[in-house]
Protein backbone atom coordinates (compact mmCIF):
# COMPACT_ATOMS: atom_id res chain seq x y z
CA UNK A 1 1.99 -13.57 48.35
CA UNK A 2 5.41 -14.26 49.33
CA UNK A 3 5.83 -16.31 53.12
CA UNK A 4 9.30 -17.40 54.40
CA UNK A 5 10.12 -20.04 57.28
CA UNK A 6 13.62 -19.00 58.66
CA UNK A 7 13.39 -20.61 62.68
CA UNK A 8 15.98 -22.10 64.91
CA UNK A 9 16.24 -24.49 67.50
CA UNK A 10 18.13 -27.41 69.27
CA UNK A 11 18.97 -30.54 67.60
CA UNK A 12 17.49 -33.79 69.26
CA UNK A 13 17.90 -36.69 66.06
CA UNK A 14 20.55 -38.24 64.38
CA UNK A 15 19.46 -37.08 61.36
CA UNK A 16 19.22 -33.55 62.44
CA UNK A 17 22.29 -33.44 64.60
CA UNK A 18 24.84 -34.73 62.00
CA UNK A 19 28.16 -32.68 62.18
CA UNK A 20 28.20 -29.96 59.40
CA UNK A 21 31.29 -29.42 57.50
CA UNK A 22 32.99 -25.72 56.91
CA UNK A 23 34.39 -25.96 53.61
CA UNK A 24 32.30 -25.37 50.62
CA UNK A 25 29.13 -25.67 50.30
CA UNK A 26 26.26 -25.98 47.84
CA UNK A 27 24.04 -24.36 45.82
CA UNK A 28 21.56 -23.18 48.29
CA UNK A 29 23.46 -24.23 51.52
CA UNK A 30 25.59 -22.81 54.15
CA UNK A 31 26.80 -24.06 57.40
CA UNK A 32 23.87 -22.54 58.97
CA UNK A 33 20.79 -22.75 56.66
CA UNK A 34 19.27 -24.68 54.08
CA UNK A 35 17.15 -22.91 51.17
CA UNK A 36 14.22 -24.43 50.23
CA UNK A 37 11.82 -23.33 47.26
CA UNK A 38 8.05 -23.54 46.48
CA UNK A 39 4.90 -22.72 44.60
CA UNK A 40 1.22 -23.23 45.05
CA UNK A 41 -1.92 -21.08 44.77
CA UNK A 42 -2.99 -19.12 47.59
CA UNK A 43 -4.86 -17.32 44.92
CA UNK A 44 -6.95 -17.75 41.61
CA UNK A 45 -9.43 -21.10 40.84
CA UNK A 46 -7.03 -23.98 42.50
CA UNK A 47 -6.75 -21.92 46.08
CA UNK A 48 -7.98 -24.61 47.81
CA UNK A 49 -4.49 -26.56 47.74
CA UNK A 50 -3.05 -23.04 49.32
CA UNK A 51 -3.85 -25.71 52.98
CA UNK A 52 -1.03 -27.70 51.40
CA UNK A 53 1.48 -24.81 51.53
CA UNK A 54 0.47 -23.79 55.02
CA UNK A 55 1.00 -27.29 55.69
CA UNK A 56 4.53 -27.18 54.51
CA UNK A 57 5.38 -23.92 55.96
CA UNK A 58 4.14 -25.44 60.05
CA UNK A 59 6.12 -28.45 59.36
CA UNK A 60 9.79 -26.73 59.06
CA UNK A 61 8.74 -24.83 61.86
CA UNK A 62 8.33 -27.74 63.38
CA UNK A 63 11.79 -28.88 62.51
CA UNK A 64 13.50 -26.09 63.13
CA UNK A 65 12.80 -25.53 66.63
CA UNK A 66 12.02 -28.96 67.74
CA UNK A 67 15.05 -31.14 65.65
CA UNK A 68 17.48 -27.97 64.99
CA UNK A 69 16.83 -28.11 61.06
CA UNK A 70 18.64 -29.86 58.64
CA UNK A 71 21.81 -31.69 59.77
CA UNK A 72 22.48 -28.66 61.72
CA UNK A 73 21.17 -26.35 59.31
CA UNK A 74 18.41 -24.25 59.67
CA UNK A 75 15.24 -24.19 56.91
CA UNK A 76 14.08 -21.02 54.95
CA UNK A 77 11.64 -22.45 53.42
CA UNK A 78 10.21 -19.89 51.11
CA UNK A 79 6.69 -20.32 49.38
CA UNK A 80 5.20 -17.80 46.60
CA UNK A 81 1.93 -17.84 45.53
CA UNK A 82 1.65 -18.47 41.47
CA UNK A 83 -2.23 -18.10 41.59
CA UNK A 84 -2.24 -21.30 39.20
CA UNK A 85 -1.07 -19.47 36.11
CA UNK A 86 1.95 -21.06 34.67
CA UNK A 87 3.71 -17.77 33.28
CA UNK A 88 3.29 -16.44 37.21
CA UNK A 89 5.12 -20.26 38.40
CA UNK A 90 8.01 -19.61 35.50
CA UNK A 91 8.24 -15.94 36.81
CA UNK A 92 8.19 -17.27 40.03
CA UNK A 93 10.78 -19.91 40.22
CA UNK A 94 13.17 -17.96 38.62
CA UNK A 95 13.22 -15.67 41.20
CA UNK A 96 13.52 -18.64 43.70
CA UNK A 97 16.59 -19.83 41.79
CA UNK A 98 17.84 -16.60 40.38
CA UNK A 99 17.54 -14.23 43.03
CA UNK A 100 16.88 -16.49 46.58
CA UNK A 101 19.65 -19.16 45.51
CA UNK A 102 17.32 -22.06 47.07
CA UNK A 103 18.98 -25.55 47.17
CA UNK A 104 15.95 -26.86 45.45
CA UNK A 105 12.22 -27.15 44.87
CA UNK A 106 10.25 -29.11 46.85
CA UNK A 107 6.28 -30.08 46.05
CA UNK A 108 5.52 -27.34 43.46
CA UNK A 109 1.84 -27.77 42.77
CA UNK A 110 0.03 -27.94 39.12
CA UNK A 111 0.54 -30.11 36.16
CA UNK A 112 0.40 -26.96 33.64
CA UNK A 113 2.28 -24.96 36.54
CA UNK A 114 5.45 -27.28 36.59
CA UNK A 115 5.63 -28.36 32.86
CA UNK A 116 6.05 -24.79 32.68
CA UNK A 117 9.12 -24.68 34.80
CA UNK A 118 10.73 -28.33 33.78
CA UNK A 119 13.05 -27.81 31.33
CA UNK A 120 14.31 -24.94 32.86
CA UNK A 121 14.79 -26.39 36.43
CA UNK A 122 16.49 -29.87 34.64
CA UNK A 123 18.46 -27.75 32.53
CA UNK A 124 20.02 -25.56 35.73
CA UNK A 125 20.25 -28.94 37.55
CA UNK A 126 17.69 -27.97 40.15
CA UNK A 127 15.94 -30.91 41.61
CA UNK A 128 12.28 -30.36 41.53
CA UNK A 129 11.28 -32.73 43.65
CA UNK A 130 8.20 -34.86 44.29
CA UNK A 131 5.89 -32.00 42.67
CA UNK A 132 2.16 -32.06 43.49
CA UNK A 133 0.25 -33.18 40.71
CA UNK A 134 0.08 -37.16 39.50
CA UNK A 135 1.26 -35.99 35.54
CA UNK A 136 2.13 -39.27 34.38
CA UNK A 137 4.95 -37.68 32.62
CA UNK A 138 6.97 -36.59 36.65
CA UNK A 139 8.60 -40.16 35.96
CA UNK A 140 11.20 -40.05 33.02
CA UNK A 141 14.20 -40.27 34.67
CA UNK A 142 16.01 -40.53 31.00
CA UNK A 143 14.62 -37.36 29.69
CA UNK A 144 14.45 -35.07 33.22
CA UNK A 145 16.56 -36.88 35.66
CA UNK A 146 16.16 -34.02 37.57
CA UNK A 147 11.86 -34.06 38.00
CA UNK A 148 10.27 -36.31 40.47
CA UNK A 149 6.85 -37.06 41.42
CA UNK A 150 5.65 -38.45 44.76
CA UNK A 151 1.12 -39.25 44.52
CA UNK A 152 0.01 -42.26 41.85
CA UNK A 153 -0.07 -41.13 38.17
CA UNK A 154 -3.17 -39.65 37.20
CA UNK A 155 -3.16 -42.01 34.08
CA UNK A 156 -2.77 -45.27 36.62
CA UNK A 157 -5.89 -43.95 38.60
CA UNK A 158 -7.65 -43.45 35.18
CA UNK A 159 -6.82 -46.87 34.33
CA UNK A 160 -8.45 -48.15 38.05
CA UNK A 161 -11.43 -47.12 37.31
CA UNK A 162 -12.06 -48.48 33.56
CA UNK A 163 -11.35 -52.06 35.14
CA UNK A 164 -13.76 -51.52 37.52
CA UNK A 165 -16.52 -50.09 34.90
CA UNK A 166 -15.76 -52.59 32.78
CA UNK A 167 -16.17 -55.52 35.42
CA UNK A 168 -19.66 -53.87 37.34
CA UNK A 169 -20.98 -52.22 33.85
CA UNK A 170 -19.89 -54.09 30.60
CA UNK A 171 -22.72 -52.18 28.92
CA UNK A 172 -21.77 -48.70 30.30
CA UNK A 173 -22.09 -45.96 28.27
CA UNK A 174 -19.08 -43.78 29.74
CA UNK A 175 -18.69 -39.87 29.55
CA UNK A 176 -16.11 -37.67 30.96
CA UNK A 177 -15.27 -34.36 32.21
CA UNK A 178 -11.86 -32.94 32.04
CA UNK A 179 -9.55 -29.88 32.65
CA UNK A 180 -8.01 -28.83 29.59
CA UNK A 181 -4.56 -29.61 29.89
CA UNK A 182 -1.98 -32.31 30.77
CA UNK A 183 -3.91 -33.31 34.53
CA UNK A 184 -7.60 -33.73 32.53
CA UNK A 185 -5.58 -35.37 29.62
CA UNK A 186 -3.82 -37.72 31.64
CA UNK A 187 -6.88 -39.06 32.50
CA UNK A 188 -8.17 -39.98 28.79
CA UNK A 189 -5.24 -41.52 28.17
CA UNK A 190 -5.32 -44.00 31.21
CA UNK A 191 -8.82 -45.04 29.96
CA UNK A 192 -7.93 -45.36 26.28
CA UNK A 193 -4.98 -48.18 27.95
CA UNK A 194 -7.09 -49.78 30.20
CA UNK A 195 -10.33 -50.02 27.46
CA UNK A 196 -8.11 -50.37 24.17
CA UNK A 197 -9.76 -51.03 21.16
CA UNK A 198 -13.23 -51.04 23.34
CA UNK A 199 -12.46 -47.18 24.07
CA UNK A 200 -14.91 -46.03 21.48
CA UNK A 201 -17.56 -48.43 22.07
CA UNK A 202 -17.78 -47.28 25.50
CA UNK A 203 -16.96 -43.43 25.60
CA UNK A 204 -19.80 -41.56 24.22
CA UNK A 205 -19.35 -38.12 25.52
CA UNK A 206 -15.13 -35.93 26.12
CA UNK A 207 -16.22 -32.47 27.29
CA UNK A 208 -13.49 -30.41 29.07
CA UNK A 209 -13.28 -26.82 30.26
CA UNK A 210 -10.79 -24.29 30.84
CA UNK A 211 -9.45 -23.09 34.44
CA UNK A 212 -10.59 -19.52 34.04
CA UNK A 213 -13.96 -20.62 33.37
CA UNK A 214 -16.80 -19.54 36.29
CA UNK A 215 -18.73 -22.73 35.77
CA UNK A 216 -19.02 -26.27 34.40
CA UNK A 217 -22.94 -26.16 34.46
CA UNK A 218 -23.41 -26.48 30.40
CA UNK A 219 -20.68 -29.05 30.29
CA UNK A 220 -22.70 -31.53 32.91
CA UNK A 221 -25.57 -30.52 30.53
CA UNK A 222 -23.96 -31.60 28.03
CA UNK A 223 -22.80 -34.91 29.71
CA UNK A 224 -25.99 -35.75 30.93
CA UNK A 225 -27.95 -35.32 27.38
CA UNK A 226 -25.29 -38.12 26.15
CA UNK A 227 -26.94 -40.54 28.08
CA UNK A 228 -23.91 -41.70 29.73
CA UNK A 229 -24.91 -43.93 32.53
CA UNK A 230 -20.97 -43.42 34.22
CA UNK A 231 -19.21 -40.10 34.70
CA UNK A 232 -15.66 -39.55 35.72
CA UNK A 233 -14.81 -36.16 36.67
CA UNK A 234 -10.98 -35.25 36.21
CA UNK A 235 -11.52 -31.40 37.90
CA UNK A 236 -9.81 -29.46 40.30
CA UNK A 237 -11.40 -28.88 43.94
CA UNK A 238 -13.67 -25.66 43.21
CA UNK A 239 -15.08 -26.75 39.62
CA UNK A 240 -15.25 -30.41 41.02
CA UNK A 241 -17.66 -29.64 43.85
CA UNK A 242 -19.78 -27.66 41.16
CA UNK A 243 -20.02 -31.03 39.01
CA UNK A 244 -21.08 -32.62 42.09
CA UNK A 245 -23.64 -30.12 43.01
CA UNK A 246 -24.70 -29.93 39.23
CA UNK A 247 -25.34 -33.86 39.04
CA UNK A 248 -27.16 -33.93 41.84
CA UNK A 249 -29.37 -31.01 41.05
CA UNK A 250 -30.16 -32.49 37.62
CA UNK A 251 -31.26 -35.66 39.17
CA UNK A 252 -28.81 -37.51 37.11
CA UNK A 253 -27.54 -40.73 38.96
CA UNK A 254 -24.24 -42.16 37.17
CA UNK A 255 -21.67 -44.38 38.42
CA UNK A 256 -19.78 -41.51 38.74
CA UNK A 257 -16.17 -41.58 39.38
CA UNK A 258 -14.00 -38.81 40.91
CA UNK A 259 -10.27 -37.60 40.92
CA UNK A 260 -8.60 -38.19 43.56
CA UNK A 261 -7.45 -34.88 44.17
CA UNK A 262 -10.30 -33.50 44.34
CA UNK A 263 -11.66 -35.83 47.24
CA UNK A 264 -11.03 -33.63 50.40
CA UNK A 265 -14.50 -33.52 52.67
CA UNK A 266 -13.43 -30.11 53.32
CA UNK A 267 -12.60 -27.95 50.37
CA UNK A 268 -15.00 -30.65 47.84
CA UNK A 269 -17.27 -32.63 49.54
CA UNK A 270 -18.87 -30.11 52.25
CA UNK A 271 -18.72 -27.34 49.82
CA UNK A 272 -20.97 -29.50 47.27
CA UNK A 273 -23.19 -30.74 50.09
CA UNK A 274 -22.58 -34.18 51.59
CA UNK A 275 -25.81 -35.86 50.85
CA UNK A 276 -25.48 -34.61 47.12
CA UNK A 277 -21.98 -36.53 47.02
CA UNK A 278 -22.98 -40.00 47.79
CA UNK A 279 -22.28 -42.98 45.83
CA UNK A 280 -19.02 -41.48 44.13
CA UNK A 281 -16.38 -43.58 43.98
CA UNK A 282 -12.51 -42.46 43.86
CA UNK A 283 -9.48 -43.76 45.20
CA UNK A 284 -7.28 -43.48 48.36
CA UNK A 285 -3.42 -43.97 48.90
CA UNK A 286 -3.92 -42.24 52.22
CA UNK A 287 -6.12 -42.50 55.12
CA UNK A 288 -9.15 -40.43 55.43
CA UNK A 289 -9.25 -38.02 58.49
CA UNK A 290 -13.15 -38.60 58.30
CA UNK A 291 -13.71 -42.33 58.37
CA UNK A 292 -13.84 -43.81 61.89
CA UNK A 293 -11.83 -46.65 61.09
CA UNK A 294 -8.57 -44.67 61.77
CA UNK A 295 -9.69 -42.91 65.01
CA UNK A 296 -7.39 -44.91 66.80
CA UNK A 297 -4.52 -45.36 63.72
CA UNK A 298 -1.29 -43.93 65.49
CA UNK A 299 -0.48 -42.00 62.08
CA UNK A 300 -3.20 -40.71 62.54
CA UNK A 301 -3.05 -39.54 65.84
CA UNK A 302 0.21 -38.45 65.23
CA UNK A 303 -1.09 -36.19 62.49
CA UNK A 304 -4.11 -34.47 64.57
CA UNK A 305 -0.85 -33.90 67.66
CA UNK A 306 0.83 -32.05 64.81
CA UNK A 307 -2.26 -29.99 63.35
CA UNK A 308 -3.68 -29.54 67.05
CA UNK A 309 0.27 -27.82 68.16
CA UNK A 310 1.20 -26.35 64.76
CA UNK A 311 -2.19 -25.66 62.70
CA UNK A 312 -4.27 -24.87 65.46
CA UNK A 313 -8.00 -24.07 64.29
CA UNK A 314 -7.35 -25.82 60.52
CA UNK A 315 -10.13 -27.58 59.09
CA UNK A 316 -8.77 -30.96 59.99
CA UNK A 317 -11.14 -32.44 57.12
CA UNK A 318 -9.35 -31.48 54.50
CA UNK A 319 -7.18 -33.99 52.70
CA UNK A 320 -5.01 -31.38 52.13
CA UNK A 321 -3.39 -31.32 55.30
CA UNK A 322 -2.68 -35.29 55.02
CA UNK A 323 -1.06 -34.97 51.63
CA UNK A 324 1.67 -32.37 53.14
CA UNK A 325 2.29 -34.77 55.91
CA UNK A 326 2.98 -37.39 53.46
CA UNK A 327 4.88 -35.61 51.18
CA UNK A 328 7.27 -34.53 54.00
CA UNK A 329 7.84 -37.68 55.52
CA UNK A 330 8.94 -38.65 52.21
CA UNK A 331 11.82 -35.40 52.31
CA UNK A 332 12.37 -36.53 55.85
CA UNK A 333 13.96 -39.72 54.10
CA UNK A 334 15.43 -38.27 51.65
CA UNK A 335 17.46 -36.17 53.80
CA UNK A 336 18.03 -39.10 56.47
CA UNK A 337 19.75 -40.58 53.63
CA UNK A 338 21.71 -37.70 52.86
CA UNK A 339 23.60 -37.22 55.50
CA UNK A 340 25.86 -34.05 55.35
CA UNK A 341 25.66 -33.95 51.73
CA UNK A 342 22.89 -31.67 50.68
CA UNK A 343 24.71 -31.23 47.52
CA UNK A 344 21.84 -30.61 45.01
CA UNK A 345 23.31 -33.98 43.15
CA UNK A 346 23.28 -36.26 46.39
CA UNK A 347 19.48 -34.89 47.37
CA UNK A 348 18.31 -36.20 44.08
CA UNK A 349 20.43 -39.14 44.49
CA UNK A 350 18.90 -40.20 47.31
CA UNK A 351 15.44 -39.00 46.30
CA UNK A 352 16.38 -41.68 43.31
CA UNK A 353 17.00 -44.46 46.25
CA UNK A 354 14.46 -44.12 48.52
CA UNK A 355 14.70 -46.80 51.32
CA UNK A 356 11.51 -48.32 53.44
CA UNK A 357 9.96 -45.49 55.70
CA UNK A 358 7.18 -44.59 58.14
CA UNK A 359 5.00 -42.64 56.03
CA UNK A 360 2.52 -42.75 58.87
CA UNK A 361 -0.73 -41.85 56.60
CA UNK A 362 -0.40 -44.00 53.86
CA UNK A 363 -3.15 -46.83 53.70
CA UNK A 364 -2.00 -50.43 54.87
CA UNK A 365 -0.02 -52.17 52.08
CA UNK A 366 0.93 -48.92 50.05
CA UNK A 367 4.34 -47.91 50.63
CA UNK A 368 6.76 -45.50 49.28
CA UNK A 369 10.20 -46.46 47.58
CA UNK A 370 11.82 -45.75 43.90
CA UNK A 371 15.01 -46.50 41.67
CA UNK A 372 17.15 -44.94 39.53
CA UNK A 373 14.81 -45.83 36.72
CA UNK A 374 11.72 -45.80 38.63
CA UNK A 375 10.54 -42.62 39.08
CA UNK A 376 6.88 -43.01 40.38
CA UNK A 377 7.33 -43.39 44.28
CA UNK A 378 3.54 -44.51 44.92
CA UNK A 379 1.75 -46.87 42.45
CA UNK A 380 -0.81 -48.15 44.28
CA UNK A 381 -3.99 -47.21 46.06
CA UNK A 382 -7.86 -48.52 46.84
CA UNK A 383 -11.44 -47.77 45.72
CA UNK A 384 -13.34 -45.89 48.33
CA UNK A 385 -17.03 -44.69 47.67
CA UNK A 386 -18.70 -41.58 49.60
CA UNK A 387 -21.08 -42.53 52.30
CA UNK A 388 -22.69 -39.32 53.23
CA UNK A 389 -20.75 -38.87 56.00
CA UNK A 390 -16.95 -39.94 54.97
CA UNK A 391 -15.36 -42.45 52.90
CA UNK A 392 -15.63 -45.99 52.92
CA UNK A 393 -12.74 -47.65 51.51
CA UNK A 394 -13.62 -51.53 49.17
CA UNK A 395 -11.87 -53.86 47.56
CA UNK A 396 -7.97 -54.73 47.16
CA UNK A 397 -4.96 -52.57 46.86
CA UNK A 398 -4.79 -52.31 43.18
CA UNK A 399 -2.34 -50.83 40.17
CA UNK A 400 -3.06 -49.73 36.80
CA UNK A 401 -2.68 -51.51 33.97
CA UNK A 402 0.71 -50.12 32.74
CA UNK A 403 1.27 -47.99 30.44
């Protein structure tokens, strides 16, 4: 699947109507356009975060014919399908910066999917920028100064929910499931920080499966005959709502935890069955389309203006569609702060910088900002627990442990 964004329209901000420059330009940039590149799944077992590109692809619609693009520049904005299989996301990308010349790339999706592409992106001096996946690893400024990520580390949410098992369950006998690769992994290694040397006294049960597999049925077997009294499930959307379903159908009642990616109410929750899904636990940075206490939240409403004129008919239930307004608000800065310079250098510069900003769906307290050296933009976020009809948030704004 290959879409492309390429609208115009008439200025109407300051940071949209900035004077453009005729000499030179950069990498990806003319007077008149702005490339931007992408890769997500409209195919294969993650096609559930495909929402996410559509997202992306309504939203420089939106600024190209409401705000006139990009300081005068017009967006392509060019998004390929990678079906989740890292050799597709190398093949991919290279044709995004090989062939299409794009300034950058913005939100890739999948930890496997853009460990693939890394080194090659850092080593061109391509900013791949705030990537969709919470790999721990997206902040090492010293090693890929060029790689940023913009949701909580995996390993910090890991980390979350050990304090809390520890502090309601000192006796628990913990099991988890995990995707086999650097997302699931992430995971183990926030709860070996957060349990130290307790780690094996608690875990009695690491069972992970493979993204091509068509079920997880004998791994929650497996889990449950452990006699683990607390699950945490570190899965992608469709083999998440499975382990949900699974649980449920086994009559097996864990504290169970869940990944926060694979929270959405509309591509998770529904699928599995709301009543089977209650009592999880996972945790929030941004507000829930589905709990009533934001019906009247102006980011909120904001949001639903924007899905009602630009995604009409999308399942506005799905978490999806929040995490792509997020993530673009966050761009939105970065280019506010970049002026006329879109120089591939200066984006990541400012991407490096970020400065206070309405990221209208973010939870109350959690904010957005890094540093040179901090490469992690959110680090915080909240426990919520599914109450069969959407989630309740409890409890503080927390952070991890550390690493």
């Amino acid at each position: 699947m290959r879409r492309r964004t390429l609208l115009t329209g008439i200025g109407s901000t300051a940071l949209l109507a900035t004077p453009h420059i005729a000499k030179a330009q950069w990498p990806g940039v003319t007077k008149d356009e702005i490339k931007i590149g992408h890769t997500i799944p409209y195919s294969g077992p993650a096609s559930a975060y495909g929402v996410i590109g559509q997202f992306h692809t309504a939203w420089f619609k939106m600024v190209n014919e409401t705000m006139g693009g990009i300081a005068g520049r017009k967006v392509n904005f060019i998004t390929l399908d990678d079906g989740y299989l890292p050799p597709k996301t190398v093949e991919q990308v290279r044709r995004l910066v090989e062939q299409e010349g794009v300034s950058f790339m913005f939100s890739p999706l999948g930890t496997a999917n853009n460990t693939a592409i890394q080194k090659y992106l850092n080593q061109k001096k391509v900013p791949q920028l705030f990537v969709a996946t919470g790999a721990d690893k997206w902040g090492n400024p010293k090693e890929f100064p060029w790689t940023m990520g913009w949701q909580p580390s995996y390993r910090t949410e890991a980390q979350i929910y050990a304090k809390y098992m520890r502090k309601e369950k000192p006796n628990a006998k913990l099991a988890v499931l995990y995707q086999n690769d650097d997302f699931g992994k992430d995971y183990l290694i926030g709860l070996k920080d957060a349990l130290g040397a307790d780690y094996a006294k608690f875990m009695v049960k690491e069972v992970s499966y493979e993204v091509t597999d068509a079920t997880i049925d004998s791994q929650a077997v497996t889990l449950q005959s452990s006699g683990a009294d607390v699950l945490v499930t570190a899965a992608t959307p469709k083999f998440a709502a499975q382990m949900i379903r699974k649980v449920a159908d086994m009559n097996w009642k864990p504290l169970h935890f869940l990944t926060n990616v694979s929270a959405s109410v509309g591509s998770v929750i529904k699928p599995a069955g709301a009543e089977k899904a209650v009592g999880i636990i996972t945790s929030a940075y941004i507000k829930d389309s589905t709990d009533p206490r934001w019906k009247d939240d102006p980011g909120i409403k904001t949001w639903r203006t924007f899905m009602d004129k630009w995604l009409p008919g999308a399942d506005q239930t799905d978490g999806g569609y929040l995490a792509g307004y997020g993530v673009d608000q966050t761009l939105m800065q970065v280019f506010k702060q970049c002026g006329n310079d879109l120089s591939r250098e200066n984006i990541m510069q400012q991407a490096a910088n970020i400065q206070p900003h309405d990221c209208a769906v973010l939870l109350p307290g959690i904010g957005v900002n890094t540093t040179p050296t901090n490469f992690h933009p959110i680090r915080q976020m909240q426990l919520t627990k599914w109450s069969g009809s959407s989630w309740e948030l409890f409890g503080d704004i927390i952070e991890g442990t550390g690493a």
